[in-house]
C-alpha atoms as a PDB file:
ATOM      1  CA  UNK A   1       7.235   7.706 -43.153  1.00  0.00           C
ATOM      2  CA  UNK A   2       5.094   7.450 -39.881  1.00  0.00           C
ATOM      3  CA  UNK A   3       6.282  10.149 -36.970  1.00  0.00           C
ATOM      4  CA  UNK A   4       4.746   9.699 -34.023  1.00  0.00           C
ATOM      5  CA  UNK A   5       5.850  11.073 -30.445  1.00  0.00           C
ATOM      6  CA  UNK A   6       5.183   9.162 -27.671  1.00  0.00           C
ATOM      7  CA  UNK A   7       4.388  11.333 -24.173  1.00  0.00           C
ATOM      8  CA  UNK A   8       4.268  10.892 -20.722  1.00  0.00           C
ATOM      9  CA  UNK A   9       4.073  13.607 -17.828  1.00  0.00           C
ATOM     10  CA  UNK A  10       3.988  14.178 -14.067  1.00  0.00           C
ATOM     11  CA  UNK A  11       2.297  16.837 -12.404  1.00  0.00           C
ATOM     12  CA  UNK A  12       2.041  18.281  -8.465  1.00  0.00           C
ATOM     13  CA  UNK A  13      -1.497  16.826  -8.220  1.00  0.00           C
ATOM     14  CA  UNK A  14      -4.354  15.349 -10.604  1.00  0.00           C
ATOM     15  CA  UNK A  15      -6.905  18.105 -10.772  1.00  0.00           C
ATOM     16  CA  UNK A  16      -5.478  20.679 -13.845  1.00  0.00           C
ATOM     17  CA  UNK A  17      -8.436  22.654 -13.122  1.00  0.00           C
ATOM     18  CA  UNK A  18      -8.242  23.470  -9.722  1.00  0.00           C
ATOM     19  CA  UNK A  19      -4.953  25.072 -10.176  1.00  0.00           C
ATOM     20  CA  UNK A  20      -2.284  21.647  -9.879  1.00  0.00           C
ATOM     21  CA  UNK A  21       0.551  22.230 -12.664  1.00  0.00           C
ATOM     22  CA  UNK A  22       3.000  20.058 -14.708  1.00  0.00           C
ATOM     23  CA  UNK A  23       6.394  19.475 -13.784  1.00  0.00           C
ATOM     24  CA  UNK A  24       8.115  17.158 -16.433  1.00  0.00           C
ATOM     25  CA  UNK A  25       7.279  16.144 -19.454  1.00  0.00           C
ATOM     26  CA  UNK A  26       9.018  13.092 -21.596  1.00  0.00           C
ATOM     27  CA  UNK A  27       9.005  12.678 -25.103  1.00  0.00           C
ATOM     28  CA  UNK A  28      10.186   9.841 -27.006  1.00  0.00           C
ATOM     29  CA  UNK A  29      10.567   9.902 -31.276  1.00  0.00           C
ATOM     30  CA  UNK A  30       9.311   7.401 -33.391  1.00  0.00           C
ATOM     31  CA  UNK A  31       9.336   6.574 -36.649  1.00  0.00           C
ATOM     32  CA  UNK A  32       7.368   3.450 -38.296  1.00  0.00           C
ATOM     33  CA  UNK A  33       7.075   2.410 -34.717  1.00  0.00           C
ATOM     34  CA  UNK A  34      10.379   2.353 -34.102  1.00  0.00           C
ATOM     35  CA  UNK A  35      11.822   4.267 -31.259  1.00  0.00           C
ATOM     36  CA  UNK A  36      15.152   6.514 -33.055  1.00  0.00           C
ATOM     37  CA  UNK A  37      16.963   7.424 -29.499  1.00  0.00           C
ATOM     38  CA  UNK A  38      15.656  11.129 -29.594  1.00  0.00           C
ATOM     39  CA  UNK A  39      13.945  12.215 -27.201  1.00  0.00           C
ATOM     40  CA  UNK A  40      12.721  15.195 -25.185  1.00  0.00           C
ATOM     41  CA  UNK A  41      12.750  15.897 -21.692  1.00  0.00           C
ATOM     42  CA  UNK A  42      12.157  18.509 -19.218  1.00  0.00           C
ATOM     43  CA  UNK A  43      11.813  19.672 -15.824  1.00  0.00           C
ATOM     44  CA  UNK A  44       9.528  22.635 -14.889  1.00  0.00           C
ATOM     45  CA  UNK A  45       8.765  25.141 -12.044  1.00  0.00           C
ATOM     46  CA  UNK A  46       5.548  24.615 -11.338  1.00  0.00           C
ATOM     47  CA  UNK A  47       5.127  27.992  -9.223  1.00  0.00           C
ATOM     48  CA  UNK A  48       3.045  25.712  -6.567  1.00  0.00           C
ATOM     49  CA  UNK A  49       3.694  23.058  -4.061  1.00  0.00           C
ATOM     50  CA  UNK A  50       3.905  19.336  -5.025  1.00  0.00           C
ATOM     51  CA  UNK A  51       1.134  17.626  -3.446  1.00  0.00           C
ATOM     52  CA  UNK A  52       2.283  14.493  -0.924  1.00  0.00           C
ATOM     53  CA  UNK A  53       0.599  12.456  -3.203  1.00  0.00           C
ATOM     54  CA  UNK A  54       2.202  13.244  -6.220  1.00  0.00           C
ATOM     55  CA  UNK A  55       5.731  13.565  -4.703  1.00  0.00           C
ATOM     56  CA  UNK A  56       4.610   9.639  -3.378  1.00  0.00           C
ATOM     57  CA  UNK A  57       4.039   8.789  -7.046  1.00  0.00           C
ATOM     58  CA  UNK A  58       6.899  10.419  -8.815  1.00  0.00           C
ATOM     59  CA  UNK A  59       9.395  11.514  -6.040  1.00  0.00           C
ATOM     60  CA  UNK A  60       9.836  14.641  -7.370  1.00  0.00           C
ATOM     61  CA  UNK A  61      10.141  17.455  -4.721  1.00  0.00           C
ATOM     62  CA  UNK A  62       9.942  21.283  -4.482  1.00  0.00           C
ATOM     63  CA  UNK A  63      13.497  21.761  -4.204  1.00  0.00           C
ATOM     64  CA  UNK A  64      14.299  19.231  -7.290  1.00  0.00           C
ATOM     65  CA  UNK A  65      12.203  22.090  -9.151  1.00  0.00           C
ATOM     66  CA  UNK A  66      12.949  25.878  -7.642  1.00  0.00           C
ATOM     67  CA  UNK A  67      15.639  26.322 -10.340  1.00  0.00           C
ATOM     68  CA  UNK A  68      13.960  24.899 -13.251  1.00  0.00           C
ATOM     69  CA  UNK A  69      12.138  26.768 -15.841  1.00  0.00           C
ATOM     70  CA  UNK A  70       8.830  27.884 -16.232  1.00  0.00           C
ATOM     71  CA  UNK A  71       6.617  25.896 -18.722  1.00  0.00           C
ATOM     72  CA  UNK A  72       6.331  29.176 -20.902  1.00  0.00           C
ATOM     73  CA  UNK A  73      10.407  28.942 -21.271  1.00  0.00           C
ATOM     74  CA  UNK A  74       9.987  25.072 -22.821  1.00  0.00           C
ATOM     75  CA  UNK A  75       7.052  25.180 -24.730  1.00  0.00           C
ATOM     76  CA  UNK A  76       8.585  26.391 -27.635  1.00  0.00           C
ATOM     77  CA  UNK A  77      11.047  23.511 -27.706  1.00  0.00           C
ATOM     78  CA  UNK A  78       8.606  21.024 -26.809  1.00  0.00           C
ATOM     79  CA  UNK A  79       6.102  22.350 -30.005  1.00  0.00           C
ATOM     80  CA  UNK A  80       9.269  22.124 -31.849  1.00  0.00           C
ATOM     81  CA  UNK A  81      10.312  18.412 -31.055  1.00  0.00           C
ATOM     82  CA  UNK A  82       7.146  16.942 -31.633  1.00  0.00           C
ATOM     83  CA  UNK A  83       6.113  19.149 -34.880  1.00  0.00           C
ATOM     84  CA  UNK A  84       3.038  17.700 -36.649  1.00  0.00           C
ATOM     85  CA  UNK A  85       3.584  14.076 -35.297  1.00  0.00           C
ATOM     86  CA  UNK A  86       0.554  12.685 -33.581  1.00  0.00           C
ATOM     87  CA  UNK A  87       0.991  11.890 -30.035  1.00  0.00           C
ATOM     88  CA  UNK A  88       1.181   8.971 -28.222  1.00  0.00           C
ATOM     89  CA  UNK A  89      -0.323   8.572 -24.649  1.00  0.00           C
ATOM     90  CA  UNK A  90      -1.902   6.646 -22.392  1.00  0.00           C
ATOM     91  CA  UNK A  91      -4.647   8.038 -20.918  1.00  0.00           C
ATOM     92  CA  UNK A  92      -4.515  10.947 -22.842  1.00  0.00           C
ATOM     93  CA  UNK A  93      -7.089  13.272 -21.284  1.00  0.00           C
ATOM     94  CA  UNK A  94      -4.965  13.753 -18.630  1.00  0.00           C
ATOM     95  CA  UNK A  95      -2.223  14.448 -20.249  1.00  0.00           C
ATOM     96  CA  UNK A  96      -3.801  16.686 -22.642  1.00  0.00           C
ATOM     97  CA  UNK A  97      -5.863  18.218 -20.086  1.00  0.00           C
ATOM     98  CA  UNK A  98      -2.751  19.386 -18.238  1.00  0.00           C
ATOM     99  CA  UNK A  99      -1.128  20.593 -20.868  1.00  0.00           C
ATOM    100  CA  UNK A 100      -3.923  22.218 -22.621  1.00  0.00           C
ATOM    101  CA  UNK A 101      -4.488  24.240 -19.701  1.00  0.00           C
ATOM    102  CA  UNK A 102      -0.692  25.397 -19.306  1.00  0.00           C
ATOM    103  CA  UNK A 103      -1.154  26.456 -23.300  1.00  0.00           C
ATOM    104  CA  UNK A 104      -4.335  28.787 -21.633  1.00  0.00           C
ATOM    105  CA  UNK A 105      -1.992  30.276 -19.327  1.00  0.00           C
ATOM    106  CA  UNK A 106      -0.076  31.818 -21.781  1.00  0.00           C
ATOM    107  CA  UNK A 107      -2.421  34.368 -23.123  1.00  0.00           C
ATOM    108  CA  UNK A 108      -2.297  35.433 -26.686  1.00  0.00           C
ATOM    109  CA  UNK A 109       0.543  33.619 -27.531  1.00  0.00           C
ATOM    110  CA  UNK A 110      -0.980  30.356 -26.280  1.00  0.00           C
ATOM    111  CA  UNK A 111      -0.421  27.695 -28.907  1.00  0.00           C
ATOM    112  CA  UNK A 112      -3.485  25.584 -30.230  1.00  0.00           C
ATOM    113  CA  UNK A 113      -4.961  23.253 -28.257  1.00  0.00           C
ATOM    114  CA  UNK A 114      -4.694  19.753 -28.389  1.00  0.00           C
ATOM    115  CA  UNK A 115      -7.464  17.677 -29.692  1.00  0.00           C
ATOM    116  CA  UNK A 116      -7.988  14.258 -28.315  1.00  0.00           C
ATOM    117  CA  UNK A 117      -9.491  13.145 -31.893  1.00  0.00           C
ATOM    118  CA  UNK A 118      -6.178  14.173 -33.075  1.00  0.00           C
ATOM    119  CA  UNK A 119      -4.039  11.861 -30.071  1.00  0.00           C
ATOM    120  CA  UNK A 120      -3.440   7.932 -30.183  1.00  0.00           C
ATOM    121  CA  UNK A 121      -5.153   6.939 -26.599  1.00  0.00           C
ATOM    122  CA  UNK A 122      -2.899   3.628 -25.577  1.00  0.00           C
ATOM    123  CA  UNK A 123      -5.317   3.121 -22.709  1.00  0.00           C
ATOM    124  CA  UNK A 124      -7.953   2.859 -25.005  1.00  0.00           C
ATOM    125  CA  UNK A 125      -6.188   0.680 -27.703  1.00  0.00           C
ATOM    126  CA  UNK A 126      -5.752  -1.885 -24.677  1.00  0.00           C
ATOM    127  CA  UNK A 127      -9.264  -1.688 -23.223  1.00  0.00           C
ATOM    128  CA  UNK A 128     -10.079  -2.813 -27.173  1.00  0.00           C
ATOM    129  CA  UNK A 129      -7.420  -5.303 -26.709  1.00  0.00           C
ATOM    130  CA  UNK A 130      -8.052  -6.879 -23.804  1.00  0.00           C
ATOM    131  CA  UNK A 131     -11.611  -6.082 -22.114  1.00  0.00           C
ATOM    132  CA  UNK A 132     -12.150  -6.499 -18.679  1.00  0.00           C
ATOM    133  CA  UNK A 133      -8.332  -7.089 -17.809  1.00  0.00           C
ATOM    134  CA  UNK A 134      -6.310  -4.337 -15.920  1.00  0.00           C
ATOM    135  CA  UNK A 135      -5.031  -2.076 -18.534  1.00  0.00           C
ATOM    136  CA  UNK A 136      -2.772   0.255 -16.607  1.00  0.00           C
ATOM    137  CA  UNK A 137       0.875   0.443 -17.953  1.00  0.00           C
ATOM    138  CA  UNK A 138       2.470  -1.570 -15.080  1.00  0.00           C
ATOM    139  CA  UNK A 139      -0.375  -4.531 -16.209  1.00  0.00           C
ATOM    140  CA  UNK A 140       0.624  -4.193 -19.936  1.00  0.00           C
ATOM    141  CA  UNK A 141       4.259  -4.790 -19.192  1.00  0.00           C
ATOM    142  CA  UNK A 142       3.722  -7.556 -16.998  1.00  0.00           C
ATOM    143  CA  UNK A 143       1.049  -8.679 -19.980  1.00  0.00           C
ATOM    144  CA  UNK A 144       4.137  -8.224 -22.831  1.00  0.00           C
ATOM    145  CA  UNK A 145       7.352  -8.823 -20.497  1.00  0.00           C
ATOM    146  CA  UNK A 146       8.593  -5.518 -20.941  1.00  0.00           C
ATOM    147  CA  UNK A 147      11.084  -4.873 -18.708  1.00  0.00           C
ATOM    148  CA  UNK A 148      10.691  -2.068 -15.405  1.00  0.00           C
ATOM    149  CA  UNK A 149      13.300  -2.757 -13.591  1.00  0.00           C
ATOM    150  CA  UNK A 150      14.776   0.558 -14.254  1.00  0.00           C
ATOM    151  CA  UNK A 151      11.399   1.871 -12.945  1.00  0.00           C
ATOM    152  CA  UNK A 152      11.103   2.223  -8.938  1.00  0.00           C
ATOM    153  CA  UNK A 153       9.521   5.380  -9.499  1.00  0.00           C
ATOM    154  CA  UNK A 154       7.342   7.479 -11.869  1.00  0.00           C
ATOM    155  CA  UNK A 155       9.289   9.435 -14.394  1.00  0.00           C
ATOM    156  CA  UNK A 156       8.221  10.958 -17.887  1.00  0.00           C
ATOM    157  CA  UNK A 157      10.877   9.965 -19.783  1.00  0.00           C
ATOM    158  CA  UNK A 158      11.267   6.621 -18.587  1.00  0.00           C
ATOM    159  CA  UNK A 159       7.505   6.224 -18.546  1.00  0.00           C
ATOM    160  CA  UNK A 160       7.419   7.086 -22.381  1.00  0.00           C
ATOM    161  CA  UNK A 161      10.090   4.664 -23.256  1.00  0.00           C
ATOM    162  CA  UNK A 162       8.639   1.786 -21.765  1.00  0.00           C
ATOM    163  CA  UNK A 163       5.194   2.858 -23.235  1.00  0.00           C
ATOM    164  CA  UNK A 164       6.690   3.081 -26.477  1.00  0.00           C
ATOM    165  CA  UNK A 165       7.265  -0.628 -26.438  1.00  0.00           C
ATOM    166  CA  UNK A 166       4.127  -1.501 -25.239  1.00  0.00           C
ATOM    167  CA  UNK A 167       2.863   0.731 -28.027  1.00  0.00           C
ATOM    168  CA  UNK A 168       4.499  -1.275 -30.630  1.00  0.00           C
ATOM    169  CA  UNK A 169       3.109  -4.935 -28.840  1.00  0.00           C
ATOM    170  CA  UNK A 170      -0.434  -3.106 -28.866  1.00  0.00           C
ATOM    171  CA  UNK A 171      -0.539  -2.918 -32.650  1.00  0.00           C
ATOM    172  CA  UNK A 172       0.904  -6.367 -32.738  1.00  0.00           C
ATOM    173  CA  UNK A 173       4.367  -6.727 -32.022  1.00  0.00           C
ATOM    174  CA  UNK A 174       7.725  -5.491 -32.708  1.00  0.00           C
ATOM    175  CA  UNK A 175       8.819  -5.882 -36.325  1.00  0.00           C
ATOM    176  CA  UNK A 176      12.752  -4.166 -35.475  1.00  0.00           C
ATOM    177  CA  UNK A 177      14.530  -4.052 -32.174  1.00  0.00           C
ATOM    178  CA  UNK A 178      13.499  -0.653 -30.109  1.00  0.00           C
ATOM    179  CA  UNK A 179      15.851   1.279 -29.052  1.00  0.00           C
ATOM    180  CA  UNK A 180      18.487   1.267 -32.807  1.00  0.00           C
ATOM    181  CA  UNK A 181      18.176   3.997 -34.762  1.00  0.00           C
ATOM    182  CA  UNK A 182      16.667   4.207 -37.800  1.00  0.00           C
ATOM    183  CA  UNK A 183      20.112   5.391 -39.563  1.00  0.00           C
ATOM    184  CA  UNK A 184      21.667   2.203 -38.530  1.00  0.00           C
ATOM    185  CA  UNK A 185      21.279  -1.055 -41.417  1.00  0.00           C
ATOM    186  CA  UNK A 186      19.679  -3.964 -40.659  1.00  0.00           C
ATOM    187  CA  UNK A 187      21.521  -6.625 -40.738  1.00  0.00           C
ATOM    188  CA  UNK A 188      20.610  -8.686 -44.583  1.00  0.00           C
ATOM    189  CA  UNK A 189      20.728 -12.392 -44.177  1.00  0.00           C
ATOM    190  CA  UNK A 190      20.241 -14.658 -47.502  1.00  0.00           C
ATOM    191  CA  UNK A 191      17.393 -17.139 -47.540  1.00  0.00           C
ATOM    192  CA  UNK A 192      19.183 -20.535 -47.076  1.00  0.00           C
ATOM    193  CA  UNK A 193      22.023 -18.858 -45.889  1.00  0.00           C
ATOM    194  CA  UNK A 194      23.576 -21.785 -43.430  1.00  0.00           C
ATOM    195  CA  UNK A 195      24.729 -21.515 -40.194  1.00  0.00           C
ATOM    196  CA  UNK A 196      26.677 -24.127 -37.881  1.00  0.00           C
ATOM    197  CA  UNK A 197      23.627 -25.637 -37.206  1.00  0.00           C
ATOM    198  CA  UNK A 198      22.048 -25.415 -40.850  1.00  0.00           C
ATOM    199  CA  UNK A 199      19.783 -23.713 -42.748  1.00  0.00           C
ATOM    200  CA  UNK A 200      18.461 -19.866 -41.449  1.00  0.00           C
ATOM    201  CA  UNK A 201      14.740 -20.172 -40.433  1.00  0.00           C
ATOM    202  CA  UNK A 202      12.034 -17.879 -39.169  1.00  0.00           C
ATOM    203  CA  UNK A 203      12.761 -17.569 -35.409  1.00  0.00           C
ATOM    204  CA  UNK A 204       9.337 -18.840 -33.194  1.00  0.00           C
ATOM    205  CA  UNK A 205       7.251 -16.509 -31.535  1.00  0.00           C
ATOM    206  CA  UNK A 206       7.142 -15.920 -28.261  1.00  0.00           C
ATOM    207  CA  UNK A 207       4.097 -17.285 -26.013  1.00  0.00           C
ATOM    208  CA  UNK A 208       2.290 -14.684 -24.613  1.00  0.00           C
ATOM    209  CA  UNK A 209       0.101 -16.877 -22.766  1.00  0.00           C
ATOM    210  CA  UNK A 210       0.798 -16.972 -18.651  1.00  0.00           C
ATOM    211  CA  UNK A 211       0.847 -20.405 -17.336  1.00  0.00           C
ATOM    212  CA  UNK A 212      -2.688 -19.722 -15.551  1.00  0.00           C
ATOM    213  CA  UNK A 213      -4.554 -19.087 -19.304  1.00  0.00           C
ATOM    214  CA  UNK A 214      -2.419 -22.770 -20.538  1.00  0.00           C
ATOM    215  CA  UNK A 215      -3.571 -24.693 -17.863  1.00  0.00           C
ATOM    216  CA  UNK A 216      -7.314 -23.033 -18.308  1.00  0.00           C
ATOM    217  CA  UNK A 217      -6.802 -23.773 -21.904  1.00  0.00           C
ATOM    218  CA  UNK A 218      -6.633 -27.170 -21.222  1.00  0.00           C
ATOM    219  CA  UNK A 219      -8.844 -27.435 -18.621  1.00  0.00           C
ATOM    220  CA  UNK A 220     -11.329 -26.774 -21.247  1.00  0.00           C
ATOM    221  CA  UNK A 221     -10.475 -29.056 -24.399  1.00  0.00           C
ATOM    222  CA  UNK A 222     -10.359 -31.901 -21.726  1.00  0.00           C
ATOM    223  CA  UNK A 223     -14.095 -31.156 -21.464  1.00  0.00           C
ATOM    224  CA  UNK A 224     -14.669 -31.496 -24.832  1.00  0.00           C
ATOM    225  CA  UNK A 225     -14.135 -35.049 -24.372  1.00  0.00           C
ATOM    226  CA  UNK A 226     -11.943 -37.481 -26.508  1.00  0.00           C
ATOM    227  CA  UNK A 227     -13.356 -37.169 -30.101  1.00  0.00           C
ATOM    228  CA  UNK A 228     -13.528 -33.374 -30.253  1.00  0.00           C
ATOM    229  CA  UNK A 229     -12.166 -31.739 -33.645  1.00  0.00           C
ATOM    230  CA  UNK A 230      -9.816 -29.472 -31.194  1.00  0.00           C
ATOM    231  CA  UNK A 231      -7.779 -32.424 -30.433  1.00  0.00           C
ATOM    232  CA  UNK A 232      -6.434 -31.986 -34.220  1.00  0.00           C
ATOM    233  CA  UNK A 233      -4.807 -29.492 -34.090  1.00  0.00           C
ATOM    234  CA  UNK A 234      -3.391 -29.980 -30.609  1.00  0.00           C
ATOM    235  CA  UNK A 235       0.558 -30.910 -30.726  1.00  0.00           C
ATOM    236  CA  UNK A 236       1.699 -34.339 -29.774  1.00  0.00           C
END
């Protein structure tokens, strides 16, 4: 069994080292790659202003966190949810950064760092995947339909659910609906079983190709002229 937890945070600014603090983080379980509905999520007091650019990004405001707890109140829950699963984030560093630097703030007791060797970089996986295309995760759900609507602004948890499907299409596709839980049984169909309209049949794939990369695509076997080998394997 594969346990991986996939993470997403927001933060009052960008620079960790110049003082700027997290303020949510969002966890989201899964196991083989599928997502199992638990999840973690928390909102922090930072103990410093949110920047205007950060409360732009995530809407998140100083009031939103003047009750919340510190991060030295949650970290023990956090460590606990994720236990030894390797983490999932895109663009770790920043992620890590921030949160390796709240584990320095708390002294003795400070838990072990978190090595990026040690941390599945999505960013990374998709710069692999698809070189000199925009990579961000707003581009790879556009890229793999995943849906954002939900989404008008940044939020960890919601940010780590929709990366968790575009996780799974990064290693190369779903193999079970996200979102059931693991407990739940698949439904077993019978080969041959028949339906109204006859036998049961492996269901086509989906075209990830956008209509510009089609019509490029055959832009270019046209210019192969009429007896190239191509043409073959072209349908009807």
């Amino acid at each position: 069994m594969l346990r991986e937890i996939v993470l997403d945070t927001e933060t009052t600014g960008t620079e960790a080292r110049n003082g700027d603090r997290l303020i949510e983080i969002g966890c989201v379980e899964l196991i083989n790659h599928v997502q199992t509905g638990e999840t973690f999520h928390r909102l922090i007091n930072p103990q410093r202003a949110v920047s205007e650019g950060a409360f732009a990004v995530h809407g998140i405001s100083d009031a939103m966190l003047a009750d919340k707890p510190v991060f030295a109140e949650v970290v023990d829950a956090f460590l606990e949810f994720c236990g030894d699963a390797r983490l999932v984030i895109h663009n770790a560093p920043f992620d890590v950064g921030f949160l390796n630097m709240e584990f320095a703030r708390l002294g003795p007791a400070a838990p072990k760092a978190i090595a990026l060797e040690d941390v599945v970089d999505t960013l990374l996986l998709a710069r692999r995947k698809h070189p000199g295309a925009a990579n961000n995760l707003d581009a790879l759900c556009n890229r793999y339909g995943v849906d954002t609507t939900r989404r008008v602004k940044h939020g960890a948890l919601l940010d780590a659910q929709i990366l968790a499907e575009v996780y799974v299409e990064l290693l190369g596709g779903k193999q079970t609906s996200l979102g059931l839980s693991i407990a739940e049984p698949a439904e077993t169909v019978t080969l041959g079983a028949l339906t109204d309209s006859g036998p049961v049949g492996p269901r086509p794939m989906r075209s990830r190709l956008t209509e510009g990369e089609r019509l490029r695509h055959d832009s270019f076997v046209e210019s192969l002229g009429t007896n190239a080998v191509w043409r073959e394997y072209m349908e009807p």
